[in-house]
N, C-alpha and C. Protein backbone atom coordinates (compact mmCIF):
# COMPACT_ATOMS: atom_id res chain seq x y z
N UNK A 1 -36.96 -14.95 2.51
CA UNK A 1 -35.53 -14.87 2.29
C UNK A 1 -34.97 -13.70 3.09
N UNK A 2 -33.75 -13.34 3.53
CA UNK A 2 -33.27 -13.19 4.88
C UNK A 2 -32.49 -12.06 3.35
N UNK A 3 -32.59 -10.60 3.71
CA UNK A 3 -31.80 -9.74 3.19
C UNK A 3 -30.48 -9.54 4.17
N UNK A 4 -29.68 -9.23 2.65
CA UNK A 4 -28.11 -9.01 2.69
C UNK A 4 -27.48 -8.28 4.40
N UNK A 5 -28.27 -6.90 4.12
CA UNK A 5 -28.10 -6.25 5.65
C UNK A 5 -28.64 -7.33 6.78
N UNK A 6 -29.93 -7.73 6.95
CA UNK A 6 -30.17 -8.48 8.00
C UNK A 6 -29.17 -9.80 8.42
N UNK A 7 -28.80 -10.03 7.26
CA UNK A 7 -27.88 -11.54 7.68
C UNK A 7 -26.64 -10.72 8.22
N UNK A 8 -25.87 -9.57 7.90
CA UNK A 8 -25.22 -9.00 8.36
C UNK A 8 -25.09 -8.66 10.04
N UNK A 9 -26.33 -8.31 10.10
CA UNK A 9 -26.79 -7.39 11.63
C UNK A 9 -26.82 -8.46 12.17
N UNK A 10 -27.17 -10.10 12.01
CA UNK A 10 -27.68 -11.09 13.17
C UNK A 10 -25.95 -11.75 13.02
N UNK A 11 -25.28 -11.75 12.12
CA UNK A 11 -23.78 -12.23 12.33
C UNK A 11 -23.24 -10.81 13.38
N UNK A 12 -23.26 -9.79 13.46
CA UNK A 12 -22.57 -8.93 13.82
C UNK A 12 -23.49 -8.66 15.44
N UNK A 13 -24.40 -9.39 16.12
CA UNK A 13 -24.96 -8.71 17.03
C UNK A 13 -25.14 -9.70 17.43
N UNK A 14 -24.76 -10.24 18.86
CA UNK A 14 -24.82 -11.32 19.97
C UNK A 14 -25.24 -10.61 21.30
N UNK A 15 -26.49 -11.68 21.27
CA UNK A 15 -27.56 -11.43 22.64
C UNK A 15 -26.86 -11.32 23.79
N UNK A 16 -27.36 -10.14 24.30
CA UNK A 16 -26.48 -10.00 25.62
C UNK A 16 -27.64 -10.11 26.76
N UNK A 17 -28.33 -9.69 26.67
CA UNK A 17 -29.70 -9.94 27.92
C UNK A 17 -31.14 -9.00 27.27
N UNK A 18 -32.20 -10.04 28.26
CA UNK A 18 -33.32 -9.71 27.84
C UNK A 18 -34.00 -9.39 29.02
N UNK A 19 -35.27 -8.46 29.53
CA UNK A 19 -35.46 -7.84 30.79
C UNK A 19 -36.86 -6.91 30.38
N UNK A 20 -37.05 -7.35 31.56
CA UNK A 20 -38.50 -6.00 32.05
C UNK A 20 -38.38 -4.77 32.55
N UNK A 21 -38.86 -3.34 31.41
CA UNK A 21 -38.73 -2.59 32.08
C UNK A 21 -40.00 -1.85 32.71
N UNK A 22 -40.41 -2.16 31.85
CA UNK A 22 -41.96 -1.30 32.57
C UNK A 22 -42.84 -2.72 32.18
N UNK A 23 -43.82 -2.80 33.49
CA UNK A 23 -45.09 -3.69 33.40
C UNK A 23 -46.56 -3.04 34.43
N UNK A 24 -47.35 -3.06 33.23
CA UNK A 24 -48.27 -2.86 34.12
C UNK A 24 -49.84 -3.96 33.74
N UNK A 25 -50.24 -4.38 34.91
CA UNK A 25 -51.22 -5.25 34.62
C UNK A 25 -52.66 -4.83 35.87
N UNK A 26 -53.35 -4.96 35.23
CA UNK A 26 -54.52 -4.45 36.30
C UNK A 26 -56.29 -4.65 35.71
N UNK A 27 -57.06 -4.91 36.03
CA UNK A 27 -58.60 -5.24 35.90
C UNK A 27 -59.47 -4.26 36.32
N UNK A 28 -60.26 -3.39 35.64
CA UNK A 28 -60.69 -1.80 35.62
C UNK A 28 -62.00 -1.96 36.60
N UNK A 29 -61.63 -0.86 37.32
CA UNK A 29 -63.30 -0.95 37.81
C UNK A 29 -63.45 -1.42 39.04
N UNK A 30 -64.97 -2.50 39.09
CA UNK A 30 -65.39 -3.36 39.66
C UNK A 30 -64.86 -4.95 39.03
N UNK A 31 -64.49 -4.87 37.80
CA UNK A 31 -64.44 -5.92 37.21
C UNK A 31 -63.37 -7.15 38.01
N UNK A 32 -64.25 -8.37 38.41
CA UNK A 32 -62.98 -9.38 39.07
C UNK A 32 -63.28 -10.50 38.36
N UNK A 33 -62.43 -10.96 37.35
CA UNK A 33 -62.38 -11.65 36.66
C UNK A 33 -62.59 -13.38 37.28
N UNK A 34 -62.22 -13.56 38.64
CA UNK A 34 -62.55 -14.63 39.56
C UNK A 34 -64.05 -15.25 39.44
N UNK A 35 -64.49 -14.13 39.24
CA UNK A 35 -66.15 -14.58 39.74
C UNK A 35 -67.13 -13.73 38.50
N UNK A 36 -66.26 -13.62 37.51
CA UNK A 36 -67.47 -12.60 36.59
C UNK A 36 -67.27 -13.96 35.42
N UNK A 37 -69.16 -13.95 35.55
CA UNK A 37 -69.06 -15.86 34.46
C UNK A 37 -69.18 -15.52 33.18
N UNK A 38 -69.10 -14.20 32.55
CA UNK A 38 -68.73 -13.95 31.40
C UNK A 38 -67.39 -13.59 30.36
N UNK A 39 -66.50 -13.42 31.45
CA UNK A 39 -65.11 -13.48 31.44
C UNK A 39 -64.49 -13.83 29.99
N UNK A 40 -65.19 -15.19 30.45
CA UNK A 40 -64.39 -16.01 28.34
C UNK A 40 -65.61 -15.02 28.09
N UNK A 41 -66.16 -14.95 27.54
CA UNK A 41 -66.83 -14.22 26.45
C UNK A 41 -66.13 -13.13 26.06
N UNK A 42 -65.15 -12.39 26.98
CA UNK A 42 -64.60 -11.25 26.77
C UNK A 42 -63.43 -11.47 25.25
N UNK A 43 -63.59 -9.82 24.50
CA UNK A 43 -62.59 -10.21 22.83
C UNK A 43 -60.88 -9.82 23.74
N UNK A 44 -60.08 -10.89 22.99
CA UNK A 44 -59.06 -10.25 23.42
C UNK A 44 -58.22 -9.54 22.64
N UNK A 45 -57.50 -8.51 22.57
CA UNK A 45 -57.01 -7.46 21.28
C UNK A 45 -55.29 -7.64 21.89
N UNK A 46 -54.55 -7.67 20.92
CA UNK A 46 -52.95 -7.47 20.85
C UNK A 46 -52.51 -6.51 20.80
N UNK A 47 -51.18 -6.11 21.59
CA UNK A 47 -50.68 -4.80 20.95
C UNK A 47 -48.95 -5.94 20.61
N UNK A 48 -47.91 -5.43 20.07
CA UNK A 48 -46.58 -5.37 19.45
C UNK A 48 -46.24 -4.42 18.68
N UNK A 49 -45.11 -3.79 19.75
CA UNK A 49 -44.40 -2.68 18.77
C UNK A 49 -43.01 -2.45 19.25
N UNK A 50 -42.47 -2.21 18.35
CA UNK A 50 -40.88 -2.13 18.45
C UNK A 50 -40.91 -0.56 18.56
N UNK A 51 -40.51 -0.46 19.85
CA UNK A 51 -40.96 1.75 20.07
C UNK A 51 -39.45 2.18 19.49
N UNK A 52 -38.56 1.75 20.03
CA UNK A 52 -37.22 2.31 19.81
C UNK A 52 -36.04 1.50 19.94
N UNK A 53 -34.89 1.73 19.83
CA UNK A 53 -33.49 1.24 19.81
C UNK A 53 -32.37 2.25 20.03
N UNK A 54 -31.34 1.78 20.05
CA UNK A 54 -30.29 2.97 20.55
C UNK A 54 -28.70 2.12 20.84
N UNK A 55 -28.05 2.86 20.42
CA UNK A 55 -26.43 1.99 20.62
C UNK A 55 -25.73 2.79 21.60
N UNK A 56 -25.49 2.47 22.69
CA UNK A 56 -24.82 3.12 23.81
C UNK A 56 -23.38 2.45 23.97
N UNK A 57 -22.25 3.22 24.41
CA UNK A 57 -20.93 2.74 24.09
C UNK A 57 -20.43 2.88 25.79
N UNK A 58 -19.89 2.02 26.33
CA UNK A 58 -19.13 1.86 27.69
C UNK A 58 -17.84 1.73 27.44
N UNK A 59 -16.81 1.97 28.46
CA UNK A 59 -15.54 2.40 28.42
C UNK A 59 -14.71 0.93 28.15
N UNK A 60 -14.33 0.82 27.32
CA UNK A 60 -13.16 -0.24 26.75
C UNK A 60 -14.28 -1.55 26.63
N UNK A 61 -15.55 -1.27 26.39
CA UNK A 61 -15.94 -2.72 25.90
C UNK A 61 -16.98 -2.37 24.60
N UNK A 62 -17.28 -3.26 23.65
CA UNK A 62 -17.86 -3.09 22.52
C UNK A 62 -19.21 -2.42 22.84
N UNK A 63 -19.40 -1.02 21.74
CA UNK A 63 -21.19 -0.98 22.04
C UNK A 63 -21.85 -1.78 21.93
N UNK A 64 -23.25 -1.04 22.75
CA UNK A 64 -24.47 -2.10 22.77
C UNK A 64 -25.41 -1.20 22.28
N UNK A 65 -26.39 -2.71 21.44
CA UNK A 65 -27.51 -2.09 20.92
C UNK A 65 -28.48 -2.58 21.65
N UNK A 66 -29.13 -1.54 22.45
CA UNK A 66 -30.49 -1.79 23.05
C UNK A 66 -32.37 -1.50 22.19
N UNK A 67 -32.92 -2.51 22.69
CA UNK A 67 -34.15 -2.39 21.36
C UNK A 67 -35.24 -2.84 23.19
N UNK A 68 -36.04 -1.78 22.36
CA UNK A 68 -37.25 -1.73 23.09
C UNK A 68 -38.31 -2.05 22.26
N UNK A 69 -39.37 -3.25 23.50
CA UNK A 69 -40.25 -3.93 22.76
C UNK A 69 -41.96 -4.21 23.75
N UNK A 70 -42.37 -3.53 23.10
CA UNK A 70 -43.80 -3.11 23.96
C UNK A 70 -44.65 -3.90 23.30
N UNK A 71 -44.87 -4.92 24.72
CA UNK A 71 -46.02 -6.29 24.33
C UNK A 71 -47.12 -5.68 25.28
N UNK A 72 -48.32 -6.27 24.66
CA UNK A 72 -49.56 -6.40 25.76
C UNK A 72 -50.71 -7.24 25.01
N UNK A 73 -51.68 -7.16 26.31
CA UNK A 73 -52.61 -7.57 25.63
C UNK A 73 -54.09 -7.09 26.74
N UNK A 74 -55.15 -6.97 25.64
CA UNK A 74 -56.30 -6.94 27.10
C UNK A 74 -57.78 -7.14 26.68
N UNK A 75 -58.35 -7.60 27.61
CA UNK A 75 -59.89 -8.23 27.20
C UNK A 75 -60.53 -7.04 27.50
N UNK A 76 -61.57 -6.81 26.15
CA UNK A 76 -62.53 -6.05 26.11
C UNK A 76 -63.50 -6.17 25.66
N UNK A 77 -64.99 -5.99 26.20
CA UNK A 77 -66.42 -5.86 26.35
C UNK A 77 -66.65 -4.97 24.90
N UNK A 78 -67.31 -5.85 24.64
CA UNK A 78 -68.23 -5.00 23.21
C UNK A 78 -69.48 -4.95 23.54
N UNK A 79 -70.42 -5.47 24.39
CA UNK A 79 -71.83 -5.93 24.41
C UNK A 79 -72.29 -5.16 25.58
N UNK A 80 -70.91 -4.40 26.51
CA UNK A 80 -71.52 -3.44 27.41
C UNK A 80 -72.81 -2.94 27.11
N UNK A 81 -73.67 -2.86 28.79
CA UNK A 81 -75.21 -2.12 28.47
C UNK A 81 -75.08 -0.56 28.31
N UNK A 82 -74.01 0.02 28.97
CA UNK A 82 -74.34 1.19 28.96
C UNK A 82 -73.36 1.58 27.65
N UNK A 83 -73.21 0.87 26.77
CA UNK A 83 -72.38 1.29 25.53
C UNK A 83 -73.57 1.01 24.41
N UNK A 84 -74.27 -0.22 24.66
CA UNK A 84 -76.18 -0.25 23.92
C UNK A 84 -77.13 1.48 24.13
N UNK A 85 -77.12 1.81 24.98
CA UNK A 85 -77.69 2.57 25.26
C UNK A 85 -77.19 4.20 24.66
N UNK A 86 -76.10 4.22 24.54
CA UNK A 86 -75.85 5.47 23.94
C UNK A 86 -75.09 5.20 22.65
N UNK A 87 -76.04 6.16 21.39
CA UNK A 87 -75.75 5.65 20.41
C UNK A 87 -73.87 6.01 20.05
N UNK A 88 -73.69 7.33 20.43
CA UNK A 88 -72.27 7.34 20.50
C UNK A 88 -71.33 6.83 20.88
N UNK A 89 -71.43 5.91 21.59
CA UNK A 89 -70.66 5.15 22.02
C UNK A 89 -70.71 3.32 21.07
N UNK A 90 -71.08 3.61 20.34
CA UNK A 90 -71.25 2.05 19.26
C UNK A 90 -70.03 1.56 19.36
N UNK A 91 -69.20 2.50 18.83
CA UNK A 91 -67.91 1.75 18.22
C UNK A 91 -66.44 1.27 19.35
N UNK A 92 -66.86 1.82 21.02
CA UNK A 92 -66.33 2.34 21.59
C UNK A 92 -66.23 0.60 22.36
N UNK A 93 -65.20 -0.04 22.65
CA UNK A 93 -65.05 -1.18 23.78
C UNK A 93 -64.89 -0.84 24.70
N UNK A 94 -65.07 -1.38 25.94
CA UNK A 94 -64.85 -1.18 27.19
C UNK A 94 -63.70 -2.53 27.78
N UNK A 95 -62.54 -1.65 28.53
CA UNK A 95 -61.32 -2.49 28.62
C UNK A 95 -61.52 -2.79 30.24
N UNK A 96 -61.88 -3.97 30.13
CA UNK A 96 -62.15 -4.96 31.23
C UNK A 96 -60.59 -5.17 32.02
N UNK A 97 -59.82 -5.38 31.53
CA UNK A 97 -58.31 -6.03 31.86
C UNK A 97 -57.17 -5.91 31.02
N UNK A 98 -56.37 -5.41 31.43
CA UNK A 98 -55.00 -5.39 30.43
C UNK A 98 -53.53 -5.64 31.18
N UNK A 99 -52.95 -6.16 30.27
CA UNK A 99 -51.23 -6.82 30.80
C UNK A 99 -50.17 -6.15 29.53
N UNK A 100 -49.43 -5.29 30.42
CA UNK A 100 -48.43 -4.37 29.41
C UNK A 100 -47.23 -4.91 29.77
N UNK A 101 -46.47 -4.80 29.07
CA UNK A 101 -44.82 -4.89 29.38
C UNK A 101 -43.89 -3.85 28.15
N UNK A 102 -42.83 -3.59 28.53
CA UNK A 102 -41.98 -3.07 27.46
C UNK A 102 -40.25 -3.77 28.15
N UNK A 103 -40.53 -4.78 27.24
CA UNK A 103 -38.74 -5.39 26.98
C UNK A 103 -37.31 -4.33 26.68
N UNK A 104 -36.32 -4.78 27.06
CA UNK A 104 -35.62 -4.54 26.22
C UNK A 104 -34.49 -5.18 26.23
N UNK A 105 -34.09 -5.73 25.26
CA UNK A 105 -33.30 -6.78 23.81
C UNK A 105 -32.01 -5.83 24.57
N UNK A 106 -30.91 -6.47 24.79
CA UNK A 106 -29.11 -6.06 24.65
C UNK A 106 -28.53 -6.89 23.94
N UNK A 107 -27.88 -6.18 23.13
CA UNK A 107 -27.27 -7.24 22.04
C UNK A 107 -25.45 -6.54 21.76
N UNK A 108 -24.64 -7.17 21.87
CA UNK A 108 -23.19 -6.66 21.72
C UNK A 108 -22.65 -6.50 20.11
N UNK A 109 -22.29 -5.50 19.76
CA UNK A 109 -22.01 -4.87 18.45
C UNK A 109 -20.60 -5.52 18.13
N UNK A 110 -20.83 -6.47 17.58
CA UNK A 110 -19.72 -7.05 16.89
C UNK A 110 -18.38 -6.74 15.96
N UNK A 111 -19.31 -6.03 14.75
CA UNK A 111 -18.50 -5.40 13.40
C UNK A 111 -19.25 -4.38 13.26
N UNK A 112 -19.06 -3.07 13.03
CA UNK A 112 -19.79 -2.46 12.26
C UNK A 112 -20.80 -2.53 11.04
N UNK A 113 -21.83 -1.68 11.47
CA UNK A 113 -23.04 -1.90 11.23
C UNK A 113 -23.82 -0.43 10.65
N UNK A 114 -24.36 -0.61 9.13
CA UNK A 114 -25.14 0.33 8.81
C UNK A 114 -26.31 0.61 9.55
N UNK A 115 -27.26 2.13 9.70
CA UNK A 115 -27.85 2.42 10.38
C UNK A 115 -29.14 1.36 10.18
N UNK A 116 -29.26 1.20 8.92
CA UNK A 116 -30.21 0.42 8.24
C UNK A 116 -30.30 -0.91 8.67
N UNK A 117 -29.21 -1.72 8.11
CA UNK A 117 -28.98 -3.02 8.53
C UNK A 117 -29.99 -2.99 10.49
N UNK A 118 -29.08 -2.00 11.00
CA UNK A 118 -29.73 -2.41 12.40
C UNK A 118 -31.33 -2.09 12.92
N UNK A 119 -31.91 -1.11 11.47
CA UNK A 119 -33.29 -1.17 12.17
C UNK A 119 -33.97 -2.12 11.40
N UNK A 120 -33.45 -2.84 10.65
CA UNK A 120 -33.96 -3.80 10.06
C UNK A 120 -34.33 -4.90 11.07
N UNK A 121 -33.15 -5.24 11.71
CA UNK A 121 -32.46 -6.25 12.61
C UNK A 121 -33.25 -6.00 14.02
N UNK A 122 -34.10 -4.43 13.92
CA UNK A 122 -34.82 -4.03 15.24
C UNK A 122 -36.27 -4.72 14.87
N UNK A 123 -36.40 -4.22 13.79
CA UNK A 123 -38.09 -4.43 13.29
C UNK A 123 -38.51 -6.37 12.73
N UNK A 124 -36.86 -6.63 12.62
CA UNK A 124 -37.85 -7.87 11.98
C UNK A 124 -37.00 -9.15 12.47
N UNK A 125 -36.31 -9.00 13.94
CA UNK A 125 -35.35 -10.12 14.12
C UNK A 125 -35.34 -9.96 15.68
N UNK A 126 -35.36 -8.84 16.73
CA UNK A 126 -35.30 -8.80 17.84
C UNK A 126 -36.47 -9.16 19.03
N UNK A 127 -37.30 -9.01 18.30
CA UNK A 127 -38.87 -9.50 18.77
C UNK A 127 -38.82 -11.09 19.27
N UNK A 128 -38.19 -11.85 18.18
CA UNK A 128 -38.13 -13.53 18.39
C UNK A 128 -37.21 -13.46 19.98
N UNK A 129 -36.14 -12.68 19.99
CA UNK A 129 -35.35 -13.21 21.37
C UNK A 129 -36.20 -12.54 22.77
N UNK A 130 -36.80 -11.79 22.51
CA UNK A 130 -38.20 -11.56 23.85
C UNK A 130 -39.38 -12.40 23.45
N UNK A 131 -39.83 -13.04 22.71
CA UNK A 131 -40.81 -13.39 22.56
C UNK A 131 -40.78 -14.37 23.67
N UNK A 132 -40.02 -15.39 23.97
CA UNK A 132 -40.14 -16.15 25.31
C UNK A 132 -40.37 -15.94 26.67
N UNK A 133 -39.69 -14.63 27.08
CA UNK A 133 -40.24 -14.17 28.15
C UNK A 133 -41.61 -13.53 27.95
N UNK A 134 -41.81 -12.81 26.95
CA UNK A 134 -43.55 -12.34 27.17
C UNK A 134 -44.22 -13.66 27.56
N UNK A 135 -44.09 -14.60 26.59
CA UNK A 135 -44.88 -15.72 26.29
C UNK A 135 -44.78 -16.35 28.25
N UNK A 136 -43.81 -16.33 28.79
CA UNK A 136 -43.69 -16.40 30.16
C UNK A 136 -44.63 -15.52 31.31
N UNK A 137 -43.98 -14.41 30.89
CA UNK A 137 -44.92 -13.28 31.59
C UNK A 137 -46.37 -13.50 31.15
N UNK A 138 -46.34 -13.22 30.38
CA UNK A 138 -47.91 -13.46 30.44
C UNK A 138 -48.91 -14.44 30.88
N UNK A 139 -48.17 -15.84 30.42
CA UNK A 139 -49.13 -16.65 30.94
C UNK A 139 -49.13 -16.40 32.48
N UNK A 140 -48.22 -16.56 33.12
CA UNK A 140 -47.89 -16.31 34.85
C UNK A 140 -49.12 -15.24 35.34
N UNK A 141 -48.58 -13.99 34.69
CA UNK A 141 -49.85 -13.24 35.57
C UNK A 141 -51.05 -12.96 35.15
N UNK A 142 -51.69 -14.15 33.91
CA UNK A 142 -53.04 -14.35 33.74
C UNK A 142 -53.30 -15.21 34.70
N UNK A 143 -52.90 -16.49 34.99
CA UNK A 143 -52.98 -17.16 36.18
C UNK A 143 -52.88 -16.50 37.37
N UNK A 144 -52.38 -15.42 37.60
CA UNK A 144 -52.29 -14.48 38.95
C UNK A 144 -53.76 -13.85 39.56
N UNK A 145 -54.19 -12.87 38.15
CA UNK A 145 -55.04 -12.48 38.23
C UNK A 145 -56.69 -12.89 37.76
N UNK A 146 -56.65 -14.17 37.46
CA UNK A 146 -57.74 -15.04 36.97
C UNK A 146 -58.15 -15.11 35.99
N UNK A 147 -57.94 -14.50 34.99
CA UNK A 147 -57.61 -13.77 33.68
C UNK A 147 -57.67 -15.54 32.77
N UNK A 148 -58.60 -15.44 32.03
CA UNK A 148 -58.52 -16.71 30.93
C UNK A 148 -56.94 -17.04 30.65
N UNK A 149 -56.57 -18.03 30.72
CA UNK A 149 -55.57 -18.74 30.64
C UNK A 149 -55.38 -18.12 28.81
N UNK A 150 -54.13 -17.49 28.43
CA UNK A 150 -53.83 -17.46 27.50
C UNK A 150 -52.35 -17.90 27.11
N UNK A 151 -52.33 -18.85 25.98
CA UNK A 151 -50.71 -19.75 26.16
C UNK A 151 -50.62 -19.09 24.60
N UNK A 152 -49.56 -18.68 23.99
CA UNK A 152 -48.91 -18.25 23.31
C UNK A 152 -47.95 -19.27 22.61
N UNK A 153 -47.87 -19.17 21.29
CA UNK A 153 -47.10 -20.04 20.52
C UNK A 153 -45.66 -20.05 20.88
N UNK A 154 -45.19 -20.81 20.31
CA UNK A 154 -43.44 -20.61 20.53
C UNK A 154 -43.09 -20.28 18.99
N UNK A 155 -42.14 -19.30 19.23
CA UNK A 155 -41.75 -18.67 17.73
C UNK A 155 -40.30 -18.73 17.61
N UNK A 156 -39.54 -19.46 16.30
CA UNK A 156 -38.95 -20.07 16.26
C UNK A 156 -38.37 -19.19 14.64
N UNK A 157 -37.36 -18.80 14.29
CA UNK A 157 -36.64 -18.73 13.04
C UNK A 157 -36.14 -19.96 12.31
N UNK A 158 -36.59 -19.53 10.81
CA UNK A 158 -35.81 -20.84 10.30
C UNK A 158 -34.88 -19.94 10.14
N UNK A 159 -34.04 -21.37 9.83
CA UNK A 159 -32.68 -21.24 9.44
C UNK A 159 -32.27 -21.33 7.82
N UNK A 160 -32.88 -20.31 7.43
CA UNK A 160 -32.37 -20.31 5.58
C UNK A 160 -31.07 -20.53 5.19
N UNK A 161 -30.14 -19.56 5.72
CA UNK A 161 -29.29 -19.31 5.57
C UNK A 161 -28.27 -20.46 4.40
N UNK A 162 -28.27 -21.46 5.35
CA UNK A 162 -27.97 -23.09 4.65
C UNK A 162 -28.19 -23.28 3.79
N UNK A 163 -29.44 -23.56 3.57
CA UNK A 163 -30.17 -23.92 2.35
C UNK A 163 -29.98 -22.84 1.23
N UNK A 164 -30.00 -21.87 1.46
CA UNK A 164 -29.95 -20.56 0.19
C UNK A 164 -28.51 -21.22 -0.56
N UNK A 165 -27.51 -20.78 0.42
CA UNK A 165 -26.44 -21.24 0.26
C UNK A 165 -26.00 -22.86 -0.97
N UNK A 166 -27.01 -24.05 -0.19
CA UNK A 166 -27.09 -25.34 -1.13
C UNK A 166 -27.93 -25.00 -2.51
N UNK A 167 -28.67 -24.20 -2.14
CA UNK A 167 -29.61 -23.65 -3.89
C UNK A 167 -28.68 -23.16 -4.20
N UNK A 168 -27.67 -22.05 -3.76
CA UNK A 168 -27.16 -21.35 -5.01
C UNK A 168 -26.25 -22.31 -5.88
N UNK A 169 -25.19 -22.75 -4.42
CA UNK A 169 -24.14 -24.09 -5.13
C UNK A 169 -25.06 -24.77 -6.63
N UNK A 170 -26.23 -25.57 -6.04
CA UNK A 170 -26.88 -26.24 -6.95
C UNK A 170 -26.86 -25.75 -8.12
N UNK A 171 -27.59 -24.43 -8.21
CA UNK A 171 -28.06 -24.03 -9.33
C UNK A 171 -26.69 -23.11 -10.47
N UNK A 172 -25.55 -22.85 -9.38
CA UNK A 172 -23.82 -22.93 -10.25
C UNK A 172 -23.75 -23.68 -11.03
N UNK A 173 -23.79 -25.06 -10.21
CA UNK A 173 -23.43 -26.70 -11.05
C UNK A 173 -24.28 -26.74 -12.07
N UNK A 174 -25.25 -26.41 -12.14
CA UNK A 174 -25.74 -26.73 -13.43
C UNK A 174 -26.01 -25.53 -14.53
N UNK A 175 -25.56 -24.56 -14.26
CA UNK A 175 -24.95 -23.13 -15.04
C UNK A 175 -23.69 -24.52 -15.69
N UNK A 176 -22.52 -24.71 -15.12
CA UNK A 176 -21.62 -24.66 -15.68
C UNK A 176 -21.66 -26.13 -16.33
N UNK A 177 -22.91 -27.25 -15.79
CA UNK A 177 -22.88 -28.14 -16.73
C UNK A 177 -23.55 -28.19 -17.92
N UNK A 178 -24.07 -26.91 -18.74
CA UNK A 178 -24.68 -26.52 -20.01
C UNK A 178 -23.81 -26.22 -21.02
């Protein structure tokens, strides 16, 4: 269920653009993922994090709230020999390949907006409108760099809103038919 502030912040904040600001992608070492036949075997680990946000105001047009959103991902070796060999190093992976990006979400400030409402609206609603381009980026320059084909879901919001709305009606009508 979609809190009071959040339904607020997504009525009051219209997508203005989505964009790459920092990317970095690269394969460590010797490692060339083209020709190394253990490749799939490699674990792959996630990162997602919403680092920051910020409302910046331009001359005679509505502020904007900008949200920064740091995706990656990267295959790493657990079974390394020279990580067998020294016992200190057990717990330690070795990062074969990694693909970074950090988004950032523009969204136009509609109505005023508690501080709250909008990091709500950072942490649990702005992620879905980049999620398509990562899901883009990424697959693209795993195919670039030979990198196991990784395809990413499509992530999609329901739409409660409606329905809350037809429960409550519902459950009025039959308050007042008792």
């Amino acid at each position: 269920m979609i809190s009071a502030g959040l339904q607020k912040a997504i009525d009051s904040l219209e997508i203005q653009d989505v964009y790459v600001r920092d990317l970095l992608a690269n394969c460590a070492g010797d490692f060339d993922p083209k020709y190394d036949d253990d490749v799939i075997q490699l674990a792959v680990q996630w990162m997602h994090l919403v680092r920051s946000s910020n409302v910046v105001e331009f001359d005679g047009e509505d502020p904007l709230l900008r949200v920064f959103i740091r995706l990656g991902v990267r295959w790493v070796d657990s079974t390394d020999e020279d990580n067998e060999q020294d016992d200190s190093k057990d717990d330690e992976l070795l990062v074969r390949a990694s693909i970074e990006a950090e988004f950032i979400a523009e969204y136009r400030v509609t109505a005023e907006l508690e501080k709250a409402c909008i990091e709500e609206f950072c942490l649990k609603n702005a992620s879905y409108h980049v999620w398509p381009y990562w899901r883009e980026l990424l697959s693209n320059q795993c195919a670039r760099m030979h990198l196991p084909r990784l395809i990413l879901p499509a992530v999609q919001l329901a739409d409660n809103r409606h329905q809350q709305a037809e429960a409550l009606e519902s459950a009025e009508e039959m308050i007042e038919g008792q």
